[in-house]
PDB file of N, CA and C in Angstrom:
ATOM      1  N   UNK A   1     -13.931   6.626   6.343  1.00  0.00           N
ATOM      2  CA  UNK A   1     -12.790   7.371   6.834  1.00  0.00           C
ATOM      3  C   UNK A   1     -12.360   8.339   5.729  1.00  0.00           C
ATOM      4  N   UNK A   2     -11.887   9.351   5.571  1.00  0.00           N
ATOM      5  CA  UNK A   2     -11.884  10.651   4.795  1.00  0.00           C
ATOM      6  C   UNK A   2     -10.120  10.611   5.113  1.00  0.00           C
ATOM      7  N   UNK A   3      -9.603  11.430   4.148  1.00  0.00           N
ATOM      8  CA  UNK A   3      -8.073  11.864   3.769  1.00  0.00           C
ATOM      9  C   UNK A   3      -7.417  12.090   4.924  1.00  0.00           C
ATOM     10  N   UNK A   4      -8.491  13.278   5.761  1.00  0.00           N
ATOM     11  CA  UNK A   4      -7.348  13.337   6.723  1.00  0.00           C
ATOM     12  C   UNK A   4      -7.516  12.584   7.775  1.00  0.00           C
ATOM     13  N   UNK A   5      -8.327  12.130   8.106  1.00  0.00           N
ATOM     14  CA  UNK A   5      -8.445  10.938   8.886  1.00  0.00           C
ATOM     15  C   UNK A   5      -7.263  10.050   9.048  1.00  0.00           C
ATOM     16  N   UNK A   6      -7.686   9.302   7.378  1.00  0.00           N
ATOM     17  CA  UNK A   6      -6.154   8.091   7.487  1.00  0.00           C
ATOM     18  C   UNK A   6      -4.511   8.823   7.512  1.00  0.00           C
ATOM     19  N   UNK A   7      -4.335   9.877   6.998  1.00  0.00           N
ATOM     20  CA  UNK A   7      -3.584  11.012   7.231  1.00  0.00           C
ATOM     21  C   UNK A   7      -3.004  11.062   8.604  1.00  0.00           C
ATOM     22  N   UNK A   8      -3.773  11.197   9.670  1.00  0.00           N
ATOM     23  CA  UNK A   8      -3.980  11.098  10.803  1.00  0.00           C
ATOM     24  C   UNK A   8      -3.388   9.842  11.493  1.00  0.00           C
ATOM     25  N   UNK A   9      -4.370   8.916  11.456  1.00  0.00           N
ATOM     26  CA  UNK A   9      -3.842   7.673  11.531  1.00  0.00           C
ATOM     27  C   UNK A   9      -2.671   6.932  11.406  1.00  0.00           C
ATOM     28  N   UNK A  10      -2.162   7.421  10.252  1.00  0.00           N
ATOM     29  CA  UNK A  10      -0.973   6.642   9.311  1.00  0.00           C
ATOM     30  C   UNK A  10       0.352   7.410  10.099  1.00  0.00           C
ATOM     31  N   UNK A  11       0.513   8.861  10.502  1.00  0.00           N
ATOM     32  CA  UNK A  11       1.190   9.430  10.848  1.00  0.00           C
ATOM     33  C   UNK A  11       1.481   8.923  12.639  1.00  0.00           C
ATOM     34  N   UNK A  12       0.288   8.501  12.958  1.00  0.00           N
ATOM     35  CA  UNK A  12       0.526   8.048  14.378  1.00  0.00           C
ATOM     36  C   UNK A  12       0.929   6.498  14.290  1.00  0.00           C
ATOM     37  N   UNK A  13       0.512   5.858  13.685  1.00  0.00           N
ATOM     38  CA  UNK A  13       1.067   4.234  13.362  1.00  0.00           C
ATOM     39  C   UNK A  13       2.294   4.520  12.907  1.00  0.00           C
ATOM     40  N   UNK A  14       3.289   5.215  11.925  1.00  0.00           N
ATOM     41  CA  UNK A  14       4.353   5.036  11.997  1.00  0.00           C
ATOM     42  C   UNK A  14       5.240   5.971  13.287  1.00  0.00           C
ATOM     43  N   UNK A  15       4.964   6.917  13.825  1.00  0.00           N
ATOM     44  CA  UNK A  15       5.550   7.278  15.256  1.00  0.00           C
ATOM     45  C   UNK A  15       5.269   5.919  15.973  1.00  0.00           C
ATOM     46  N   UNK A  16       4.377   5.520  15.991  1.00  0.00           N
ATOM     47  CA  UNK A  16       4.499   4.540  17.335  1.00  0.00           C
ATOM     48  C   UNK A  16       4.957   3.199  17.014  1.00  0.00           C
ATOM     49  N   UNK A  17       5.573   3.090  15.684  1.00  0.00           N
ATOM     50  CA  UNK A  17       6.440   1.840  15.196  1.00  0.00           C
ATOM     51  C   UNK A  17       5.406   0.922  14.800  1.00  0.00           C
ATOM     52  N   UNK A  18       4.290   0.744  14.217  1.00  0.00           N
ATOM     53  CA  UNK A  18       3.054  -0.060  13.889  1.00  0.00           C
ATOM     54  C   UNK A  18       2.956   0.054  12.343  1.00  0.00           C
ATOM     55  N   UNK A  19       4.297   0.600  11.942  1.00  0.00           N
ATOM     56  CA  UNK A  19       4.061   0.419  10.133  1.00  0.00           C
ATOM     57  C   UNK A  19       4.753  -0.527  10.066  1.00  0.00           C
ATOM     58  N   UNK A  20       3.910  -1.158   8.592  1.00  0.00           N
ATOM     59  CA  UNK A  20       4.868  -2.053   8.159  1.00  0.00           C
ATOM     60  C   UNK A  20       6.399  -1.777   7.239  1.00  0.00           C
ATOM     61  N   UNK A  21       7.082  -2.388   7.364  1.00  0.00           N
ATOM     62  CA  UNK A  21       8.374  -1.969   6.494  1.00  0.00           C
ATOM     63  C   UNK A  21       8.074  -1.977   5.203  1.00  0.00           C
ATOM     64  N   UNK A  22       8.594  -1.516   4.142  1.00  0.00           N
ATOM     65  CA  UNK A  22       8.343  -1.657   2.567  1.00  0.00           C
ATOM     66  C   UNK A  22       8.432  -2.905   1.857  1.00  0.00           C
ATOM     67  N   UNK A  23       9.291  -3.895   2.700  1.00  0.00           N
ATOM     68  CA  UNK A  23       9.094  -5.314   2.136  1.00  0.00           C
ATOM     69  C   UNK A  23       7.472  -5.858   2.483  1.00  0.00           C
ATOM     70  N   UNK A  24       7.442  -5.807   3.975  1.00  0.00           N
ATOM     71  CA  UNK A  24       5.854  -6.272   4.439  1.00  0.00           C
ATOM     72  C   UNK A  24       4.856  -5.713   3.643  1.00  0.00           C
ATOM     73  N   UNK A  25       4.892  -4.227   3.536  1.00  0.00           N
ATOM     74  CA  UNK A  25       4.134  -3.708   2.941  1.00  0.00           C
ATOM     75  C   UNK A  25       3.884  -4.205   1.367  1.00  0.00           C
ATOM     76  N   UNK A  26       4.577  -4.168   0.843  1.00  0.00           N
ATOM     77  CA  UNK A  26       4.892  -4.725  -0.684  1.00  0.00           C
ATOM     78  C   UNK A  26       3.936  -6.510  -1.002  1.00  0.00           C
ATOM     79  N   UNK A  27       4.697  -7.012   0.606  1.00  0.00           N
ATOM     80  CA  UNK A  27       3.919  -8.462   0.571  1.00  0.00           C
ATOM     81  C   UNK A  27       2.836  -8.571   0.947  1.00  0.00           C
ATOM     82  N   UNK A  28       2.120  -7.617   1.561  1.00  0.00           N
ATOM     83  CA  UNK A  28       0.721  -7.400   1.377  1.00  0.00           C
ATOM     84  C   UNK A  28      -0.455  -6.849   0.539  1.00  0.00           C
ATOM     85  N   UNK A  29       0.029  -5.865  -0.226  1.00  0.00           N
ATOM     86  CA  UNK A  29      -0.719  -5.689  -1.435  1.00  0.00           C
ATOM     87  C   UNK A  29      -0.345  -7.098  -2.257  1.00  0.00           C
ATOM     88  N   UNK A  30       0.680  -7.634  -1.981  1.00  0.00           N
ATOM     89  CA  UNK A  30       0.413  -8.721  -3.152  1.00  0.00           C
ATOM     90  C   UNK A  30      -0.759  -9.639  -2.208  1.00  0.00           C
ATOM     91  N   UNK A  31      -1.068  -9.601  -1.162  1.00  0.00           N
ATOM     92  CA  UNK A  31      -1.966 -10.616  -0.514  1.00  0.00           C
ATOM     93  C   UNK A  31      -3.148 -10.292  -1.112  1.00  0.00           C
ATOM     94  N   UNK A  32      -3.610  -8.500  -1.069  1.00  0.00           N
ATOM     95  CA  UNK A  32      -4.768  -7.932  -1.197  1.00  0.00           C
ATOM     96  C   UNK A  32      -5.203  -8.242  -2.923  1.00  0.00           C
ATOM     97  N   UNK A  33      -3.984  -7.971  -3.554  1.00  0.00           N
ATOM     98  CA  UNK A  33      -4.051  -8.519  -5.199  1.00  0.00           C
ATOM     99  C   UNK A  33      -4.604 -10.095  -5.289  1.00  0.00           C
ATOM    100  N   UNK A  34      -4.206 -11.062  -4.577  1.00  0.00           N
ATOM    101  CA  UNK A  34      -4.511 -11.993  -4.838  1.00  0.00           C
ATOM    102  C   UNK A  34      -6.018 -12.777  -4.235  1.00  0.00           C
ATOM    103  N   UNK A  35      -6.145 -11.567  -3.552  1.00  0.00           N
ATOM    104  CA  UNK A  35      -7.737 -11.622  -2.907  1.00  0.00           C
ATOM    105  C   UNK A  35      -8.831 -10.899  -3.507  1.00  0.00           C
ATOM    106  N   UNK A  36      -8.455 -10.362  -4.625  1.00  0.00           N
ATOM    107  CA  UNK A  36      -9.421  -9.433  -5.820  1.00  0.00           C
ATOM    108  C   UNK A  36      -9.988 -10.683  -6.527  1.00  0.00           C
ATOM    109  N   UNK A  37     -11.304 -10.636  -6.717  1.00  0.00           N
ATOM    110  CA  UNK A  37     -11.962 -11.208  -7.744  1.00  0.00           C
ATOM    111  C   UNK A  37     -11.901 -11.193  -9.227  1.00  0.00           C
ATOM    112  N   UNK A  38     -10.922 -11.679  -9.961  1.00  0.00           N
ATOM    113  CA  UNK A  38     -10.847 -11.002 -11.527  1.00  0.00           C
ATOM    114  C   UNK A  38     -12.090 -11.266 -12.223  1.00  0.00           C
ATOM    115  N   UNK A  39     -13.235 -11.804 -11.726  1.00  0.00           N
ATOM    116  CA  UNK A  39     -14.586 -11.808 -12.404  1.00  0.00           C
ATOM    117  C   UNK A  39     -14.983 -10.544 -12.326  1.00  0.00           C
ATOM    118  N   UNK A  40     -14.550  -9.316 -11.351  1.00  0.00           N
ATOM    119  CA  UNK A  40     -15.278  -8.133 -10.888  1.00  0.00           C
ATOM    120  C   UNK A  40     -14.709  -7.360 -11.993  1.00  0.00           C
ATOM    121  N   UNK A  41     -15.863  -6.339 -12.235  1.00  0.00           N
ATOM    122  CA  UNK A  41     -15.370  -5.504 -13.474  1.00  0.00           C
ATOM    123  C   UNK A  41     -14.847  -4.244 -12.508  1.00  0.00           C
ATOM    124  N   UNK A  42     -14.488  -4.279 -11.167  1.00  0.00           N
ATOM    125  CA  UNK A  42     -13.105  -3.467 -11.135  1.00  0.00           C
ATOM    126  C   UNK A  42     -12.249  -3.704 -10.930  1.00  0.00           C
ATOM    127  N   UNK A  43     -12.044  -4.806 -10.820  1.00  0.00           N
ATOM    128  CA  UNK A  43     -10.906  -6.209 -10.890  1.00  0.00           C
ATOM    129  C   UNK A  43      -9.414  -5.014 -11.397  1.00  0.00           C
ATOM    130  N   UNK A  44      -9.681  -4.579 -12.709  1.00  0.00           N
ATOM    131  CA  UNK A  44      -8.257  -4.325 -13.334  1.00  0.00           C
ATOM    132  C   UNK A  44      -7.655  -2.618 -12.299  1.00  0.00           C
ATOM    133  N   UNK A  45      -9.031  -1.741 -11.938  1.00  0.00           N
ATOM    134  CA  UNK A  45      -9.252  -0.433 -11.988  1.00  0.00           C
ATOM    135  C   UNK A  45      -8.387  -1.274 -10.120  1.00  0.00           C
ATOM    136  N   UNK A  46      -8.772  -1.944  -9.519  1.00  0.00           N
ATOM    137  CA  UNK A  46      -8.250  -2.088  -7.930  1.00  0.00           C
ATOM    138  C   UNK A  46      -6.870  -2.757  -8.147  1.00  0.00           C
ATOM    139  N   UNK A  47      -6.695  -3.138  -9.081  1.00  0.00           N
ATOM    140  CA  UNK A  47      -5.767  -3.902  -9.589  1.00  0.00           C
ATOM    141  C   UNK A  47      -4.314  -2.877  -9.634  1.00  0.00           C
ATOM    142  N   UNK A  48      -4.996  -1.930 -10.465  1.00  0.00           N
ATOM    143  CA  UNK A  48      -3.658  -1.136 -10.858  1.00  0.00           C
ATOM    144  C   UNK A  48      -3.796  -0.337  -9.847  1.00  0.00           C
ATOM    145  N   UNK A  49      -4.713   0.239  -8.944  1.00  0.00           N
ATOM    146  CA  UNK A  49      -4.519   0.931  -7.711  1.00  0.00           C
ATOM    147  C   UNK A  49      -3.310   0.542  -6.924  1.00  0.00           C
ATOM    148  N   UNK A  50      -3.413  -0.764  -6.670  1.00  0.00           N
ATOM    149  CA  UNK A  50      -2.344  -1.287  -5.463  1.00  0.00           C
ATOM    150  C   UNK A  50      -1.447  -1.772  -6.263  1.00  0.00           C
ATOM    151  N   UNK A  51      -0.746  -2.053  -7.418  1.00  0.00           N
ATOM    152  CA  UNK A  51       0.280  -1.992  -7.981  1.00  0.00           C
ATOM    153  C   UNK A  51       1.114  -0.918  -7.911  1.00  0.00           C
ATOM    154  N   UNK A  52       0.125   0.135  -7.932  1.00  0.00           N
ATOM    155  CA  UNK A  52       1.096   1.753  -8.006  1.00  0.00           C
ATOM    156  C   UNK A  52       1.305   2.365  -6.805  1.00  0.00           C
ATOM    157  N   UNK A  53       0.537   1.577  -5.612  1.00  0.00           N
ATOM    158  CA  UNK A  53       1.045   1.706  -4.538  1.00  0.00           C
ATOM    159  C   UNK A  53       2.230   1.029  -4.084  1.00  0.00           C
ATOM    160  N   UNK A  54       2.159  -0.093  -4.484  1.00  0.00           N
ATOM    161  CA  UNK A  54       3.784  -0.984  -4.567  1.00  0.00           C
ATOM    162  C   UNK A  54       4.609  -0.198  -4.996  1.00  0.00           C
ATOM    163  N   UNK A  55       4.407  -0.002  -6.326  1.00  0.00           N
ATOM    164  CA  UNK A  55       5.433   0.722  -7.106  1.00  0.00           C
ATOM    165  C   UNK A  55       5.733   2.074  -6.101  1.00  0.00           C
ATOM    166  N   UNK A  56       5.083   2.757  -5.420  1.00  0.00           N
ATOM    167  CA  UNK A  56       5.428   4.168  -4.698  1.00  0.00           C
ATOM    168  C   UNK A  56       6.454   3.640  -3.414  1.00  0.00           C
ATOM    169  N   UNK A  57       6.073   2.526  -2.752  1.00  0.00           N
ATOM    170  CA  UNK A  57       7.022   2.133  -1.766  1.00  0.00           C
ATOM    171  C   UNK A  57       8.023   1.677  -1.975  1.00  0.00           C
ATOM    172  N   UNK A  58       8.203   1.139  -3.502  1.00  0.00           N
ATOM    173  CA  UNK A  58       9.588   0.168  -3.794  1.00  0.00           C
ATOM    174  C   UNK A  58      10.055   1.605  -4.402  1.00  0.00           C
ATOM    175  N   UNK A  59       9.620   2.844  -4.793  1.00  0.00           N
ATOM    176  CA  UNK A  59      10.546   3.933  -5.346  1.00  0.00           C
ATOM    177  C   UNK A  59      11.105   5.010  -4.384  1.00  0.00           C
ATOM    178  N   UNK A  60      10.011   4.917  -3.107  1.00  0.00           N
ATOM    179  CA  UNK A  60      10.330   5.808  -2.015  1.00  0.00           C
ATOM    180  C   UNK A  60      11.200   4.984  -1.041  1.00  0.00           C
ATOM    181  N   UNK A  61      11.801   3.629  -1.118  1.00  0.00           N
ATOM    182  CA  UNK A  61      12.790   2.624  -0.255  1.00  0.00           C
ATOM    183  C   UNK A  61      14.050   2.985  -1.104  1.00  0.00           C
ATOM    184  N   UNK A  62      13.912   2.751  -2.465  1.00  0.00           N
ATOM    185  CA  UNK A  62      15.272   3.223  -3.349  1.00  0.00           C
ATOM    186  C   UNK A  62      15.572   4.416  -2.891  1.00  0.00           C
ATOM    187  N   UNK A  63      15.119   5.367  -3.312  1.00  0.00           N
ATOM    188  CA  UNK A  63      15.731   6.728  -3.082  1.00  0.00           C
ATOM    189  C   UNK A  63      15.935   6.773  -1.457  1.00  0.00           C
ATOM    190  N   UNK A  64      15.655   6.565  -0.694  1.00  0.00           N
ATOM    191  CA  UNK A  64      15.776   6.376   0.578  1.00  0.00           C
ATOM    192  C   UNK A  64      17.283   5.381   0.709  1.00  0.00           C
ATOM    193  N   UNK A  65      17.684   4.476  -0.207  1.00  0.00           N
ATOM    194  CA  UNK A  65      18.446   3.843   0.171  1.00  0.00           C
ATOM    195  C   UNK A  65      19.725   4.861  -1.178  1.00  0.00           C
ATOM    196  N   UNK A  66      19.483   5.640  -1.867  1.00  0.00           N
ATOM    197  CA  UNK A  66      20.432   6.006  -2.012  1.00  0.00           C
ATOM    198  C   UNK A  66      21.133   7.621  -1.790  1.00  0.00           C
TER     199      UNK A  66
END
């Protein structure tokens, strides 16, 4: 699937109410984190991927909430 694809996608899942909220969301990268292999040597590189995706939803819910 390519940029604009999920682009695509993502824009029609939240119109049609099929996103998750920023808490769910948040509690699922921690699912996906805890389903990484830390034997894998991209263990740290997928690691900090979806951390900084956390981090983008818990900063785009703040400013949203203020």
């Amino acid at each position: 699937m390519n940029k604009t694809e999920v682009m695509a996608i993502s824009i029609e899942m939240a119109r049609s109410g099929r996103g998750l909220n920023p808490a769910e969301a948040i509690d699922y990268i921690a699912e996906l984190i805890a389903r990484e292999d830390p034997a894998s040597e991209l263990y740290d590189w997928r690691v900090e991927k979806l951390l900084a995706t956390a981090a983008c939803i818990w900063r785009l819910r703040r400013e949203q909430m203020t």
